[in-house]
Protein backbone atom coordinates (compact mmCIF):
# COMPACT_ATOMS: atom_id res chain seq x y z
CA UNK A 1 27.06 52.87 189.99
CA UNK A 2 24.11 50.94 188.32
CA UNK A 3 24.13 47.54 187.51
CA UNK A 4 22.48 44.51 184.88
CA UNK A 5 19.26 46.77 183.93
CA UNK A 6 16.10 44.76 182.65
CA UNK A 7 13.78 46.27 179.86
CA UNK A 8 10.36 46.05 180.92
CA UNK A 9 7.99 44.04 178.86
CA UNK A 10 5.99 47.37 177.56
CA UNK A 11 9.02 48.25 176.12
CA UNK A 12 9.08 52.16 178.25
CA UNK A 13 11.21 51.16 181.54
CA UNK A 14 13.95 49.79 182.58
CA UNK A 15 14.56 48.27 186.61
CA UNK A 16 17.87 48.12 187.66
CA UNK A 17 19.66 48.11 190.85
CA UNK A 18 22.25 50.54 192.29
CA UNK A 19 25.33 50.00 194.26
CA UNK A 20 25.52 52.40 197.48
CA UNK A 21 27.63 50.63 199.44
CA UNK A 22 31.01 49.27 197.61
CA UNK A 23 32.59 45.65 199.34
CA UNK A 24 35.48 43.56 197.77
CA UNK A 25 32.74 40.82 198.75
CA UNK A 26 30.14 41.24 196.15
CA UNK A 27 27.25 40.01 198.46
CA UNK A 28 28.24 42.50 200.97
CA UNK A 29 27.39 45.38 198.74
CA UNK A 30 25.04 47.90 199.85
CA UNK A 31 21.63 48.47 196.79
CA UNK A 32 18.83 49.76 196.29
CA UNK A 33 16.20 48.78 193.40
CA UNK A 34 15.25 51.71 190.75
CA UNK A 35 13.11 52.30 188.09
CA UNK A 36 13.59 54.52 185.22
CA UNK A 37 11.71 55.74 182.28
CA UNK A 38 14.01 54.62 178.77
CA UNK A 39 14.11 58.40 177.93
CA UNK A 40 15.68 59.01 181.07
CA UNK A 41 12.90 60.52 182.84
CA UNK A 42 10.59 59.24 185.99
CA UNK A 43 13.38 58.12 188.41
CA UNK A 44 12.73 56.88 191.54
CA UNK A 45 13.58 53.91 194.04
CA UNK A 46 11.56 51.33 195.55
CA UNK A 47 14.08 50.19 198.07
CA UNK A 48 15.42 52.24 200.97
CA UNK A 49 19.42 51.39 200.43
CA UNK A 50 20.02 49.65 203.36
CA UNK A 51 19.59 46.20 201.87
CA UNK A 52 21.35 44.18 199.14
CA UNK A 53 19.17 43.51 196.76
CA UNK A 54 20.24 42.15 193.21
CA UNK A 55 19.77 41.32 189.78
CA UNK A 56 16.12 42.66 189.43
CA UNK A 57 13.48 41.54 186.25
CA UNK A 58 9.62 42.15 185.18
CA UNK A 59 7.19 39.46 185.28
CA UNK A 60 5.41 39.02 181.99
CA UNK A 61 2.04 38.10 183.53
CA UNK A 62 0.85 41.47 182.16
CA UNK A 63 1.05 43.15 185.64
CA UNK A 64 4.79 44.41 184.92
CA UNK A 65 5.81 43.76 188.24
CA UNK A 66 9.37 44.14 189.05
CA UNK A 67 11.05 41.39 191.27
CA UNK A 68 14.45 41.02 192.70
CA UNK A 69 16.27 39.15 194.85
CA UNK A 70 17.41 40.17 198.32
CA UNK A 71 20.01 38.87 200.27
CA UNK A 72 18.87 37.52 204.24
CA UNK A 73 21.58 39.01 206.69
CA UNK A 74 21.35 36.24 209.49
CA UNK A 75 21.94 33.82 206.97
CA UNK A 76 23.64 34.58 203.55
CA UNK A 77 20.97 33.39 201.53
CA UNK A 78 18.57 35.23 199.30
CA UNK A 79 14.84 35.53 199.03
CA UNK A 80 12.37 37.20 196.59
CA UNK A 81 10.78 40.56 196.79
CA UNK A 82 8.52 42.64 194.33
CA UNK A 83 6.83 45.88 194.71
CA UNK A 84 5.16 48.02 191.84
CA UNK A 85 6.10 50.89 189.57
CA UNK A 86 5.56 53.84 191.58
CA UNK A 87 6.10 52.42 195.17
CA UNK A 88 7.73 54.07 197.75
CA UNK A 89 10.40 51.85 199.73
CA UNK A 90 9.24 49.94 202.26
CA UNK A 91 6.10 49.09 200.10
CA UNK A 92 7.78 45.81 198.53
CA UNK A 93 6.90 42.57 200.24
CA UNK A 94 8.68 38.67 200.01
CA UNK A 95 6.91 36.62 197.67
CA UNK A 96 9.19 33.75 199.20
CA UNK A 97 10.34 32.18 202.37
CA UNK A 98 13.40 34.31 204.15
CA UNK A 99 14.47 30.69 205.82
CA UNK A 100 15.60 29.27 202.22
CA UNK A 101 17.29 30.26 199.56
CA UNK A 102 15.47 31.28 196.64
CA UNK A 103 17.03 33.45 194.12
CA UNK A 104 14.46 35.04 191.04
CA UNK A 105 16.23 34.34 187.16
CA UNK A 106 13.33 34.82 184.64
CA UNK A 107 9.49 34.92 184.49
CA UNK A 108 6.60 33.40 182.23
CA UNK A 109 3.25 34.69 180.65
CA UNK A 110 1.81 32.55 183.21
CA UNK A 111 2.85 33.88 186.43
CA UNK A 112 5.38 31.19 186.91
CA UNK A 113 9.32 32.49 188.01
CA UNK A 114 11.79 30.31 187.33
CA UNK A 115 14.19 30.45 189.86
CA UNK A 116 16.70 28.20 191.81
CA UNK A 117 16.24 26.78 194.98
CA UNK A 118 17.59 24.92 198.35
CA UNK A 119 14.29 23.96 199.13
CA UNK A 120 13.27 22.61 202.80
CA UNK A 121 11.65 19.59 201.34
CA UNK A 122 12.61 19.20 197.37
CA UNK A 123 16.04 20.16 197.64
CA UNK A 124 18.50 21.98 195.75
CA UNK A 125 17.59 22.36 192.16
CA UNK A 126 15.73 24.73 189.71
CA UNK A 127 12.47 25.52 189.64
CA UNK A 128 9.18 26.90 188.43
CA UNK A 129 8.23 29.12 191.81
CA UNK A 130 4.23 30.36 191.62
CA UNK A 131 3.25 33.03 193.96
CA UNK A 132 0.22 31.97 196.88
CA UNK A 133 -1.69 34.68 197.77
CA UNK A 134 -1.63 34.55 201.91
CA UNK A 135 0.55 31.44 201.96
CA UNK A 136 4.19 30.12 200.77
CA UNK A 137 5.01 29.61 196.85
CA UNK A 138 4.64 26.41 195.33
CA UNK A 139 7.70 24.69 193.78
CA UNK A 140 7.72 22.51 190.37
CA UNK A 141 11.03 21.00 189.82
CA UNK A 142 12.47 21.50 186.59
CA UNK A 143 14.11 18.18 184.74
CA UNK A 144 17.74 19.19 183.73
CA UNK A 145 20.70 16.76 183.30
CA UNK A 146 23.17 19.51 182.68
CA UNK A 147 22.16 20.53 186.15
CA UNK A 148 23.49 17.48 187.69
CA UNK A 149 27.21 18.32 187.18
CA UNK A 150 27.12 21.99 188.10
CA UNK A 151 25.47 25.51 188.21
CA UNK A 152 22.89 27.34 185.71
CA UNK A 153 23.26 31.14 186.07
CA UNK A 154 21.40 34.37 184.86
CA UNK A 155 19.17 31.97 183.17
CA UNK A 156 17.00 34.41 180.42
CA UNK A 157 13.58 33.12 179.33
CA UNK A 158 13.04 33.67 175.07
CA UNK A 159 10.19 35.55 174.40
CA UNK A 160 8.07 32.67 172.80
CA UNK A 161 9.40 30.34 176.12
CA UNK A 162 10.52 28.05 173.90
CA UNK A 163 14.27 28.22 174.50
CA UNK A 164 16.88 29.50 177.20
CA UNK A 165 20.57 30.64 177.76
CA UNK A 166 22.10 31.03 180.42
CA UNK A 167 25.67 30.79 182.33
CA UNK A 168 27.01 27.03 183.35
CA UNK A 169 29.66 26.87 185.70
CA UNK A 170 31.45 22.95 186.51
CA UNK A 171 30.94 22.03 190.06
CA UNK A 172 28.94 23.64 192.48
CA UNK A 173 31.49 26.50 194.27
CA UNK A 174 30.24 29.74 192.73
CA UNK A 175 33.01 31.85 190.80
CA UNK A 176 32.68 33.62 187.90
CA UNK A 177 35.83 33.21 185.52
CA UNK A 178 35.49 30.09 183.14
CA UNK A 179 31.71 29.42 182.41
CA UNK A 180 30.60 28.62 178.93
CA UNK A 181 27.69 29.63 177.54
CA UNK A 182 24.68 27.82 176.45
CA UNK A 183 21.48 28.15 174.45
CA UNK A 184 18.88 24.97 174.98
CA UNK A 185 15.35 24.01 174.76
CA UNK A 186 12.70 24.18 177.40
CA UNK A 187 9.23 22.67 177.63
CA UNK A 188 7.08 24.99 180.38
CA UNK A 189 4.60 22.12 180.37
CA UNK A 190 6.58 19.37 180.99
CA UNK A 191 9.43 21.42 182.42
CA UNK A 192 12.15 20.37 180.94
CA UNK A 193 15.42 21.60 179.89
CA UNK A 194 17.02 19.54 176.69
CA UNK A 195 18.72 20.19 174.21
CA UNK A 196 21.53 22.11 175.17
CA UNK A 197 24.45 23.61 173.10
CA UNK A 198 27.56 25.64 173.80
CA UNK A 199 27.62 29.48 171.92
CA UNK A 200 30.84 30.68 173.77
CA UNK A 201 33.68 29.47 175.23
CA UNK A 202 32.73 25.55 174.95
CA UNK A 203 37.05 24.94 176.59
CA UNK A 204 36.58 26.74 179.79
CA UNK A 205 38.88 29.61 179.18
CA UNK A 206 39.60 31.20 182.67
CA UNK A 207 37.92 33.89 181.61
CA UNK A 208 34.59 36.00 182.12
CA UNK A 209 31.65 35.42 179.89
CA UNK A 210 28.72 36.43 180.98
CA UNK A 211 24.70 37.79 180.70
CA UNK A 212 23.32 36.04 178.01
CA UNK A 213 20.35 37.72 176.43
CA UNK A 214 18.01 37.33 174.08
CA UNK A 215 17.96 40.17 171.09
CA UNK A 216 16.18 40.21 167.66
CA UNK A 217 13.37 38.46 169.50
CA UNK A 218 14.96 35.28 170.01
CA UNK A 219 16.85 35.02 166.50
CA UNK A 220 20.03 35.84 168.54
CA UNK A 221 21.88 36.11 172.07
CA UNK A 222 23.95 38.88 173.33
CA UNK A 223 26.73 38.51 175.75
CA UNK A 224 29.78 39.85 177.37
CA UNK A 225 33.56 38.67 177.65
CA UNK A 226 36.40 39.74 178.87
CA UNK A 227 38.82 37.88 176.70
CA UNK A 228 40.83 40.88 175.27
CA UNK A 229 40.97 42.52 178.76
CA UNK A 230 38.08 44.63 178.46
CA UNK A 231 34.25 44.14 178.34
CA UNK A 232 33.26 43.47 174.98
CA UNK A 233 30.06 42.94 173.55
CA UNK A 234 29.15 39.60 171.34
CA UNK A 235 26.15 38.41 169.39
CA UNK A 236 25.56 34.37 168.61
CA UNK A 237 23.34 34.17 165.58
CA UNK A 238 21.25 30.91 166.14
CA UNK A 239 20.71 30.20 162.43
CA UNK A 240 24.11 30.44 160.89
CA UNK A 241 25.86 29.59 164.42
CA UNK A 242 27.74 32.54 164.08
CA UNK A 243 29.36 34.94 166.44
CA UNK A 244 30.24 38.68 165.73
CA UNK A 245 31.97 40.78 168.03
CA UNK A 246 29.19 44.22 167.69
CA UNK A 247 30.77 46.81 170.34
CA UNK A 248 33.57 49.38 168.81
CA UNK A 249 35.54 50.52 171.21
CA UNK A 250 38.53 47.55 171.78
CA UNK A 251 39.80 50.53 174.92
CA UNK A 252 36.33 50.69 176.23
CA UNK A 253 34.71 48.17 179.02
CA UNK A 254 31.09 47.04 177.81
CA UNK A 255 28.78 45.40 180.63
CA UNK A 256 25.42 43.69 180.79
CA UNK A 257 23.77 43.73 177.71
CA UNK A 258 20.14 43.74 177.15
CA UNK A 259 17.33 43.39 174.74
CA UNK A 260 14.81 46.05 173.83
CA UNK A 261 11.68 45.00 175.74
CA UNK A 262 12.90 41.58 176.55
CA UNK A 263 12.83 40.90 180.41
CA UNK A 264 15.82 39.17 181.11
C-alpha cells in the first residue's frame, strides 16, 4: 500500500512512501520512499525497504529535493534524510543528527524546513531546521503559544508562506482520534505563529481529522474525517468560512488529500 503522497513543486511528480512491512504499531512498519511521474510513469525507489521511513515532501528551494523522515531503531526517534530524483537506494544521506529527534513537516523558498524538535540544547519545540554543508543543522525556534498546551502535526506551509494548517492535538501523548484543525498566520522572518483559528472539529469529537492541505493556492484547505465511518474528503473555504463535504462516494474510504503542485 502507498501512503500521504506530496506533489512536487514543478507540478510533474509525486514522492510518496510505501508500506512493505504491515505492524499493528504504526512506527514498526516496514517503507520504502518512491517517486513517481503524475501520469503514472518513471517509478522507482530511493530507499532499499528495510527502513521506516515516513511522511516524505519536496523542498521548494528550487532543487526539488525530496526529504523524509526516518525512524532510528536503537532509539525510537526519527531523523531526516533526502536523496534526489533518480537515486538509487543507499544514495540518500541524514541532513540531521540520528541522536535527536527531528521529524521534517514542510519546507520554504529559502532552504529553511520547518520541523519539530527535542533538541540537545534548545529543547522540545518547533523549528526552522537549515541544512550545514559538512556540519550539523542549525535550529531557529519558532514563537507559538498554541504550542505550549499540546502538539502541532502535519504542519503544511501555504504557497505564499504566509499562513499554515496543521493538526493540534491537547497534551503531549501522541494519538490520533480528537484533533481539531487549524489554519493561522506565520511570519518566516520573525518566526512566529499567531493568529490561529479552528476550521474543523473546534469540540474535540473523538474522532479522526486529519492532513490539512492547502488547494486553490491557498484560497482553501482540504482535509479528511472519519465522522460518518468512512474517509471523507472536506474543503474549508477561507473567505466565506465555509466547509463543503467534495468526495461522492458516502461507502467509499477517502485518504490523504493533496494539492496540485503544492508540497505539503
Amino acid at each position: 500500500m502507498d501512503f500521504k503522497p506530496s506533489w512536487s513543486k514543478t507540478g510533474n511528480k509525486l514522492v510518496f512512501f510505501r508500506r512493505l512491512k504491515d505492524d499493528p504499531v504504526t512506527v514498526n512498519w516496514i517503507t520504502a520512499i518512491g517517486i513517481i511521474n503524475v501520469d503514472g510513469t518513471g517509478f522507482h525507489e530511493l530507499t532499499d525497504g528495510t527502513h521506516t521511513d515516513f511522511n516524505p515532501t519536496w523542498t521548494r528551494d528550487g532543487l526539488n529535493t525530496p526529504i523524509w523522515n526516518r525512524k532510528n531503531p536503537a532509539t525510537g526517534s526519527f531523523f531526516v534524510m533526502q536523496s534526489k530524483v533518480g537515486q538509487s537506494p543507499g544514495q540518500e544521506v541524514a541532513i540531521s543528527a540520528e541522536s535527536y529527534h527531528t521529524w521534517a513537516f514542510s519546507c520554504l523558498i529559502d532552504g529553511r524546513i520547518l520541523v519539530s524538535c527535542a533538541h540537545p540544547t534548545q529543547g522540545w519545540g518547533y523549528f526552522l531546521m537549515t541544512r550545514q554543508a559538512g556540519g550539523p543543522p542549525q535550529y531557529e525556534r519558532i514563537d507559538c503559544e498554541l504550542a505550549k498546551n499540546g502538539l502541532l502535526d502535519r504542519v503544511s506551509v501555504s504557497p505564499s508562506e504566509t499562513k499554515l494548517c496543521f493538526e493540534f492535538q491537547t497534551g503531549f501523548e501522541y494519538k490520533d482520534p480528537g484533533r481539531t484543525l487549524y489554519i493561522a498566520d506565520f511570519d518566516a522572518k520573525k518566526r512566529a505563529i499567531t493568529n490561529v483559528k479552528a476550521i474543523a472539529n473546534q469540540g474535540g469529537k473523538p474522532i479522526w481529522y486529519a492532513y490539512p492541505r492547502w488547494i486553490e493556492g491557498e484560497a482553501a484547505v482540504v482535509y479528511h474525517s472519519y465522522e460518518t465511518g468512512k474517509g471523507q474528503l472536506y474543503v474549508y473555504r477561507l473567505k466565506d468560512r465555509t466547509t463543503e463535504r467534495v468526495s461522492t462516494n458516502a461507502d467509499a474510504d477517502y485518504r490523504y488529500p493533496h494539492g496540485e503542485a503544492a508540497p505539503c
